[in-house]
C-alpha atoms as a PDB file:
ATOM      1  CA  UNK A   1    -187.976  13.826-198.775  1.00  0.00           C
ATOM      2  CA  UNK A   2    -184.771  13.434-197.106  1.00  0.00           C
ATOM      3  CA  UNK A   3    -183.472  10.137-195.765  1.00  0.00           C
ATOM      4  CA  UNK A   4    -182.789  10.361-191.706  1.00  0.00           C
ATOM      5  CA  UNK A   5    -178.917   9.697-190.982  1.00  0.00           C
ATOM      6  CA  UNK A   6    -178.533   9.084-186.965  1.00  0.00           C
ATOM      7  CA  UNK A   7    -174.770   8.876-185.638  1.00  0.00           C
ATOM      8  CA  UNK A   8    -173.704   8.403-182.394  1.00  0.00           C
ATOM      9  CA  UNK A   9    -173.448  11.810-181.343  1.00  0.00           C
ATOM     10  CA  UNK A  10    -177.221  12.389-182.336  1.00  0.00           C
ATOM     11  CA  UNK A  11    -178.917   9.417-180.148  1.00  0.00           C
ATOM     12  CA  UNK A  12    -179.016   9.370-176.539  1.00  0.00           C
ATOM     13  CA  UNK A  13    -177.762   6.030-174.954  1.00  0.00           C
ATOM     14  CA  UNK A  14    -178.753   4.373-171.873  1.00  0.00           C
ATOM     15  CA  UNK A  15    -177.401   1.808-169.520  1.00  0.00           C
ATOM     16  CA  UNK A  16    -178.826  -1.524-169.277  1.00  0.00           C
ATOM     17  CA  UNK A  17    -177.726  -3.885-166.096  1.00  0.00           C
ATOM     18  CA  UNK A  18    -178.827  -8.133-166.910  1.00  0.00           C
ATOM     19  CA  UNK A  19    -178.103 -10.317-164.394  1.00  0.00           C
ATOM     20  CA  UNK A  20    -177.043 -13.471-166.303  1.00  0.00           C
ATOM     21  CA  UNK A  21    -177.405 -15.859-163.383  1.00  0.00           C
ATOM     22  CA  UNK A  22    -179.461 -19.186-164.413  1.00  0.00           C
ATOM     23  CA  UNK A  23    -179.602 -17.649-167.570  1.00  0.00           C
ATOM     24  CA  UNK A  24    -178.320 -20.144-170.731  1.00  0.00           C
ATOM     25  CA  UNK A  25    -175.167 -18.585-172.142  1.00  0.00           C
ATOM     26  CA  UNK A  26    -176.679 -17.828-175.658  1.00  0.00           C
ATOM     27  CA  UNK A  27    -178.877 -15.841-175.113  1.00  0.00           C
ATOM     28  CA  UNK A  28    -177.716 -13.576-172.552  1.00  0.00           C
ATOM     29  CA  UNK A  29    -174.787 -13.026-175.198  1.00  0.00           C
ATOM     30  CA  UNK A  30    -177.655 -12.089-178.338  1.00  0.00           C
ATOM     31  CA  UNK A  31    -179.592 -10.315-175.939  1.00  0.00           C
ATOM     32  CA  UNK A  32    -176.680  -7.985-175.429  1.00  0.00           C
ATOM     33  CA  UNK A  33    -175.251  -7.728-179.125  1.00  0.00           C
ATOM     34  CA  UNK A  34    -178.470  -6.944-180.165  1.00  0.00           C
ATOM     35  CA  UNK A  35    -178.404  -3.826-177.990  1.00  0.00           C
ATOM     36  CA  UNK A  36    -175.076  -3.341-178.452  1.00  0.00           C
ATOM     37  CA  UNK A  37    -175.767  -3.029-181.880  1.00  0.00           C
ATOM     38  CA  UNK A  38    -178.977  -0.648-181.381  1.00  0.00           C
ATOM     39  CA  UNK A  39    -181.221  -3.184-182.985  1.00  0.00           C
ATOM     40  CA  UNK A  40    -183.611  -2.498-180.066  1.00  0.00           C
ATOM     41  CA  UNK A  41    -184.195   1.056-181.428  1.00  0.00           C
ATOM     42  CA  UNK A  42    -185.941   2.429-184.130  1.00  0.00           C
ATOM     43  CA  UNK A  43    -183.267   4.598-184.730  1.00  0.00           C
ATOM     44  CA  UNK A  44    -180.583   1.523-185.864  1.00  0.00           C
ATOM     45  CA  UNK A  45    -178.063   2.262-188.461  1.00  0.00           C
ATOM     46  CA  UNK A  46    -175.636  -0.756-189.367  1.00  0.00           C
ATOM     47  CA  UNK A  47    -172.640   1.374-190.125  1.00  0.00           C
ATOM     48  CA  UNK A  48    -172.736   3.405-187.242  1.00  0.00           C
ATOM     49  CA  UNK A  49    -172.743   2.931-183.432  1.00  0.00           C
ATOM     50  CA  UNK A  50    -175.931   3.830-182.013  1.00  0.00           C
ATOM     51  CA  UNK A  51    -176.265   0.935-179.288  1.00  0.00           C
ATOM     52  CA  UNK A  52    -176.598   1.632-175.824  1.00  0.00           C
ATOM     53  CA  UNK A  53    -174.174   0.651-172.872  1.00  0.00           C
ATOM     54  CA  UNK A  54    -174.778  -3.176-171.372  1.00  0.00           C
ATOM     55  CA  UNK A  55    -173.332  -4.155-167.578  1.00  0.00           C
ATOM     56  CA  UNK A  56    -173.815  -8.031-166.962  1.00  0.00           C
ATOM     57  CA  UNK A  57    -173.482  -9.189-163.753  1.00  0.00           C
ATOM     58  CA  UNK A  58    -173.319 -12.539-161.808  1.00  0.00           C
ATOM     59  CA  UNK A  59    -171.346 -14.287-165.285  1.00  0.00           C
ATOM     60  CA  UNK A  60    -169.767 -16.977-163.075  1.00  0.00           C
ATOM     61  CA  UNK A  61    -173.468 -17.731-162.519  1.00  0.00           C
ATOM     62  CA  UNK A  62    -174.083 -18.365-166.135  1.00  0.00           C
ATOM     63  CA  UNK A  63    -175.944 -21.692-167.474  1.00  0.00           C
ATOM     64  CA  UNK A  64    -174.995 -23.641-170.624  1.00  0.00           C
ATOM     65  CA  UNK A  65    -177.374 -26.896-171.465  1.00  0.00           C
ATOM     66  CA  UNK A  66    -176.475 -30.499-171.969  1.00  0.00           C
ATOM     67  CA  UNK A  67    -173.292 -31.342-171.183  1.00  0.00           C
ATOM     68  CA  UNK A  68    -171.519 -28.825-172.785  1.00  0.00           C
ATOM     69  CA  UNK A  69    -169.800 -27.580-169.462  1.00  0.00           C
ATOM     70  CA  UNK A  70    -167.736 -30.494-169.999  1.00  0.00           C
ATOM     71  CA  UNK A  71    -167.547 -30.854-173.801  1.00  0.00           C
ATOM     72  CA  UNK A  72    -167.506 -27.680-175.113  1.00  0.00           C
ATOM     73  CA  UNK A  73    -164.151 -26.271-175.868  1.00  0.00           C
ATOM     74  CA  UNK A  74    -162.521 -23.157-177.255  1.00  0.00           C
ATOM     75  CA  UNK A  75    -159.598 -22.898-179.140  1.00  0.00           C
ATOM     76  CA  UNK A  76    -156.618 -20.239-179.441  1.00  0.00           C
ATOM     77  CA  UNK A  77    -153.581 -20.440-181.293  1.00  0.00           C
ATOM     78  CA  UNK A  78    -150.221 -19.097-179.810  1.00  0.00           C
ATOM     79  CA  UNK A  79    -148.741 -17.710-183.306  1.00  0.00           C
ATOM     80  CA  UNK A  80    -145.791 -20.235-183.244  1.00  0.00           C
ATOM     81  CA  UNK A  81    -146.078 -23.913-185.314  1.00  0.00           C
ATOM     82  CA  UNK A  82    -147.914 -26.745-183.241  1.00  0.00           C
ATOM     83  CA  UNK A  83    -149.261 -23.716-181.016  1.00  0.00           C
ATOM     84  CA  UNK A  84    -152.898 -24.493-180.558  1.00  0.00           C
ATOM     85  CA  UNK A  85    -154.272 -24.249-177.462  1.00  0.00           C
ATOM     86  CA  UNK A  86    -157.566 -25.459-175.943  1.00  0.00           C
ATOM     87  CA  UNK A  87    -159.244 -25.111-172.659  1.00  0.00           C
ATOM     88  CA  UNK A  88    -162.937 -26.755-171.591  1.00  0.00           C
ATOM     89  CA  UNK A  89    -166.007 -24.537-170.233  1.00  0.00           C
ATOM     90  CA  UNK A  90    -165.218 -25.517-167.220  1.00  0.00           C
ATOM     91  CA  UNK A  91    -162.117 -24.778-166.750  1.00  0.00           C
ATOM     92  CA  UNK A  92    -162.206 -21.338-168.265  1.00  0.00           C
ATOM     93  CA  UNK A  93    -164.861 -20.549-165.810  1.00  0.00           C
ATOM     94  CA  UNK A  94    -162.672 -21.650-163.190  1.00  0.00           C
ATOM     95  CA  UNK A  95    -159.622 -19.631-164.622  1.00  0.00           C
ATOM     96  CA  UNK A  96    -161.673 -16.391-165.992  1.00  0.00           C
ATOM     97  CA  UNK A  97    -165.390 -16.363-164.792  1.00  0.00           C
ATOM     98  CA  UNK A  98    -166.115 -13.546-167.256  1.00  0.00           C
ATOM     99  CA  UNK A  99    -164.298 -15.126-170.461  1.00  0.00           C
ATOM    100  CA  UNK A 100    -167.176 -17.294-171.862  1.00  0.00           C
ATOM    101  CA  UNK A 101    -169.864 -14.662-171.796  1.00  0.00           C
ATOM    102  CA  UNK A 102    -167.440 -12.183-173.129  1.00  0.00           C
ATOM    103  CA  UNK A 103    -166.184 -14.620-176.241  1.00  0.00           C
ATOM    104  CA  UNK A 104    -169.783 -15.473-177.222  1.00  0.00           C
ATOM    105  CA  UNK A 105    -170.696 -11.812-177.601  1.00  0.00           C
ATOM    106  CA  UNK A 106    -167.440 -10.733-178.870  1.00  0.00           C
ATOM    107  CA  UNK A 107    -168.600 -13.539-182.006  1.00  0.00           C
ATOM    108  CA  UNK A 108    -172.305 -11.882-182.494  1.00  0.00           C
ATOM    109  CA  UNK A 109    -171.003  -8.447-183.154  1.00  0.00           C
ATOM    110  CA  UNK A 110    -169.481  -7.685-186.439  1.00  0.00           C
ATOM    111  CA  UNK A 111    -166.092  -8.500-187.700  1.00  0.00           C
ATOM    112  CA  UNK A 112    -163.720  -4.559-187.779  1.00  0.00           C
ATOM    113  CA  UNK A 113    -163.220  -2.129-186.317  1.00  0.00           C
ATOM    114  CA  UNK A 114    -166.799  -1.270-185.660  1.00  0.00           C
ATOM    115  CA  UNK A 115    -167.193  -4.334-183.549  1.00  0.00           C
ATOM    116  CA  UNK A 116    -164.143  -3.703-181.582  1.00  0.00           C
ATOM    117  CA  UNK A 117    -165.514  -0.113-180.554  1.00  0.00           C
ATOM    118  CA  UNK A 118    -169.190  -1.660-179.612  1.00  0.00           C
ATOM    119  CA  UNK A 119    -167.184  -4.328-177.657  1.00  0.00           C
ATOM    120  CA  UNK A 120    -165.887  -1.586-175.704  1.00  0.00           C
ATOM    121  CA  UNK A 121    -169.606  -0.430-174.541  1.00  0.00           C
ATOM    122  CA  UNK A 122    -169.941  -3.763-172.676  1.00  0.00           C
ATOM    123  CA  UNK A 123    -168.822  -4.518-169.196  1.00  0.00           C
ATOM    124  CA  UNK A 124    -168.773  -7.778-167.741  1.00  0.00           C
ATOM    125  CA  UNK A 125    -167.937  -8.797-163.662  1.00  0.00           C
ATOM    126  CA  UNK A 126    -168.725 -12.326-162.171  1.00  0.00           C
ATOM    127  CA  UNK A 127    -169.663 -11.128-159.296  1.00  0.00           C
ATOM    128  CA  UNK A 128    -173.281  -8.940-158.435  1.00  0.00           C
ATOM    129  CA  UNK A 129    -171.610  -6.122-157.360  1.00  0.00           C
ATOM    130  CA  UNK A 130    -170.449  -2.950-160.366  1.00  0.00           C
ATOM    131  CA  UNK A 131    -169.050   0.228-160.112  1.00  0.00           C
ATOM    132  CA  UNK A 132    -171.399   1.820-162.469  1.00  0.00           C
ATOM    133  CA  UNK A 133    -174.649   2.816-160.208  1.00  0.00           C
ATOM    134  CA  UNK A 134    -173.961   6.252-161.382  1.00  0.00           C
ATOM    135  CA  UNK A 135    -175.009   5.748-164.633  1.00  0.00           C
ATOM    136  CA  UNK A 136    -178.461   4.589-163.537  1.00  0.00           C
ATOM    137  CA  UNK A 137    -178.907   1.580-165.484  1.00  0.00           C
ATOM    138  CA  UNK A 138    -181.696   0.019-166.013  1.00  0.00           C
ATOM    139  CA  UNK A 139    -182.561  -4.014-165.360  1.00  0.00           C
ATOM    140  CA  UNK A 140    -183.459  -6.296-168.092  1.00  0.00           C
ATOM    141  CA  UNK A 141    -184.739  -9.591-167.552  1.00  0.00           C
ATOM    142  CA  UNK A 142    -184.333 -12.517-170.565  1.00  0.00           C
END
């Protein structure tokens, strides 16, 4: 018997579009690593990409629970000493509407350079409107 070995260039991929308004932040974000990943497929293979292609729209729209919108606070260091940084939910919703959602998925999918290339299969925009009706995608609700 031999073992099945699926690569990207043997699946077909499709386009998913989830509207992440009223939606809690968390699991908008697994929802879309998980297909990102390929998880939803029986065809999943960890080391290689075999995920499909995820558009979220409406991510200035996103919900977070309790009051984390004011709490809740991510971090980034500048590189020099004394250099690090921090900035609330709310603000960096104000400042970059798409920057939470994108953060929280960029931490569910793995550490390397295979994350970095299923990063690149997701496409965020705050408001409802996308440039990617071509593709046909199709909606998920979560």
């Amino acid at each position: 018997m031999k073992t099945a070995f699926f690569t990207a260039a043997t699946t077909d991929r499709n386009w998913y579009v989830i509207d992440a308004a009223g939606k809690p932040l968390g699991r908008v974000a697994a929802k879309v690593a998980s297909i990102l990943r390929g998880k939803n497929k029986p065809t999943f293979t960890p080391s290689q990409e075999t995920g499909d292609y995820v558009i979220i729209i409406n991510a200035d729209k996103v919900d977070i629970t309790g009051r984390k919108r004011q709490n809740k606070t991510y971090y980034h260091h500048t590189g020099y000493p004394g250099g690090i940084k921090d900035i609330s939910f709310e603000e960096l919703i104000v400042r970059n509407p798409v920057s939470p959602i994108e953060i929280a998925i960029k931490g569910m999918l793995p550490k390397g350079p295979l994350g970095r290339k299923l990063f690149k299969n997701v496409k965020v925009y705050a408001g409802p409107d996308h440039p990617h009706m071509a593709q046909n995608p199709i909606a998920i609700d979560i």
